[in-house]
Protein backbone atom coordinates (compact mmCIF):
# COMPACT_ATOMS: atom_id res chain seq x y z
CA UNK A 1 -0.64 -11.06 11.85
CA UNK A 2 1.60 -12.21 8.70
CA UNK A 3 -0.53 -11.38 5.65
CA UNK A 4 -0.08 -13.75 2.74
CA UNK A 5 -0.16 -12.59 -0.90
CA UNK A 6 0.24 -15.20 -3.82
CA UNK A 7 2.31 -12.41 -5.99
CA UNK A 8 5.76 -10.61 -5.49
CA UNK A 9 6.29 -7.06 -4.75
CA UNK A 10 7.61 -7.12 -7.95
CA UNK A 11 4.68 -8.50 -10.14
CA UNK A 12 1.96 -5.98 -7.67
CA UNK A 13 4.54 -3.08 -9.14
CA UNK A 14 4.29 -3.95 -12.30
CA UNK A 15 0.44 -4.33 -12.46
CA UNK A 16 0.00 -1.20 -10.70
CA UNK A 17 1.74 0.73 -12.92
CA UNK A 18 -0.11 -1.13 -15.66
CA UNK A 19 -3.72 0.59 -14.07
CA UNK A 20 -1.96 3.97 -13.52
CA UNK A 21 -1.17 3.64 -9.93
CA UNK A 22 2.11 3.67 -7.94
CA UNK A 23 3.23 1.66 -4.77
CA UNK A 24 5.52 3.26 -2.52
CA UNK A 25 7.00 0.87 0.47
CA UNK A 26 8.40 2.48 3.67
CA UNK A 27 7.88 2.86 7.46
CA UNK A 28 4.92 3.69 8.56
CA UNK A 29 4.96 7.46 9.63
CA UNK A 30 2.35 9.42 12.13
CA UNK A 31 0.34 11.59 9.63
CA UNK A 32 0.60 14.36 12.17
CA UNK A 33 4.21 15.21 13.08
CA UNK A 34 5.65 12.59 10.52
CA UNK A 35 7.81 10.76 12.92
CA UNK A 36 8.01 7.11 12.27
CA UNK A 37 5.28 4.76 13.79
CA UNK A 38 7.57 2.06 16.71
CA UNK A 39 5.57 -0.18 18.40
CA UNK A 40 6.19 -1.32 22.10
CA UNK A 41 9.64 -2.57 22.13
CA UNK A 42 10.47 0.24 19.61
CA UNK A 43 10.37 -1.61 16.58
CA UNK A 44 10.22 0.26 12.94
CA UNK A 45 7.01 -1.23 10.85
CA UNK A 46 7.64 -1.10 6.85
CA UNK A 47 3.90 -1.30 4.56
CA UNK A 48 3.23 0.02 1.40
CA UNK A 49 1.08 2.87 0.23
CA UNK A 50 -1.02 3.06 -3.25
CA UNK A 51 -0.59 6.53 -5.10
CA UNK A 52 -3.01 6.78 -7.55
CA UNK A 53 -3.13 8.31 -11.21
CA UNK A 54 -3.92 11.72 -9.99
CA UNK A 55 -0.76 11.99 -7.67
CA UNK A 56 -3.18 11.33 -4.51
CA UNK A 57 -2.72 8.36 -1.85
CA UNK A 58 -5.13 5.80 -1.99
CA UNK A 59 -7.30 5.73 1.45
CA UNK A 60 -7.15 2.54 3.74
CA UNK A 61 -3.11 2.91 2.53
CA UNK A 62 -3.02 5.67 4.67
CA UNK A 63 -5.52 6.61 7.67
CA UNK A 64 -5.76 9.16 10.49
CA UNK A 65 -2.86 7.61 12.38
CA UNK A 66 -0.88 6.36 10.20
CA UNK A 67 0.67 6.58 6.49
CA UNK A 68 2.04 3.15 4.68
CA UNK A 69 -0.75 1.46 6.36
CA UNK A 70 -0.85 -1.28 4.19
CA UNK A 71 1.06 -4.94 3.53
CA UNK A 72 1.35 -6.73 0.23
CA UNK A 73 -1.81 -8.51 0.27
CA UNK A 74 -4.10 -5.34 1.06
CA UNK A 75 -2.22 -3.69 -2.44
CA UNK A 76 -3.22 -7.60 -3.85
CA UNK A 77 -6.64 -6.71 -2.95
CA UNK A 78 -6.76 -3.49 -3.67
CA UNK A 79 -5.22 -4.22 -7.58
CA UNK A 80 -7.87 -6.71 -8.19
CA UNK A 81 -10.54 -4.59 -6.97
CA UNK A 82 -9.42 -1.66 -9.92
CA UNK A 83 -8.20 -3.90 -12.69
CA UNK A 84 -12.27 -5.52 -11.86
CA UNK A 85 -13.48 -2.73 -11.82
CA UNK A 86 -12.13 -1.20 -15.14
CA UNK A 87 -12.38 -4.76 -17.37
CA UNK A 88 -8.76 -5.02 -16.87
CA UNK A 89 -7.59 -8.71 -16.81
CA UNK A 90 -6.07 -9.66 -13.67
């Protein structure tokens, strides 16, 4: 499933950092044993994962299972959910 997101990696950086928050992109790793995630023909998944201001991952960007759980438009959602949520102007 191809997730669409109407802003660049770029801008979501940006506007992170703007709200205190970080967003780290990589391969999704197993949380236990921190080998990387393949799927069945052995391909390498990249996502993203929210760091907040505290130095903490953000859960749903991270779960049991996996870590860099998420894609561009779950940080989208996430972004507008905090910048909301603080009077911040999206």
């Amino acid at each position: 499933m191809v997730s669409l997101t109407t802003y660049s990696e770029t801008t979501l950086r940006r506007r992170a950092r703007k709200a205190g928050y970080q967003i780290k992109k990589g391969f999704q790793r197993w949380t236990v044993g921190g080998g990387i995630w393949t799927d069945i023909w052995g391909e390498r998944r990249t996502g993203y994962i929210v760091i907040d201001p505290t130095g903490w991952a953000v859960y749903g960007s991270f779960n049991e299972s996996v870590t860099h759980a998420w894609q561009l438009a779950d940080v989208e959602k996430f972004l507008k959910e905090v910048y909301e949520s603080n009077g911040l102007k999206w």
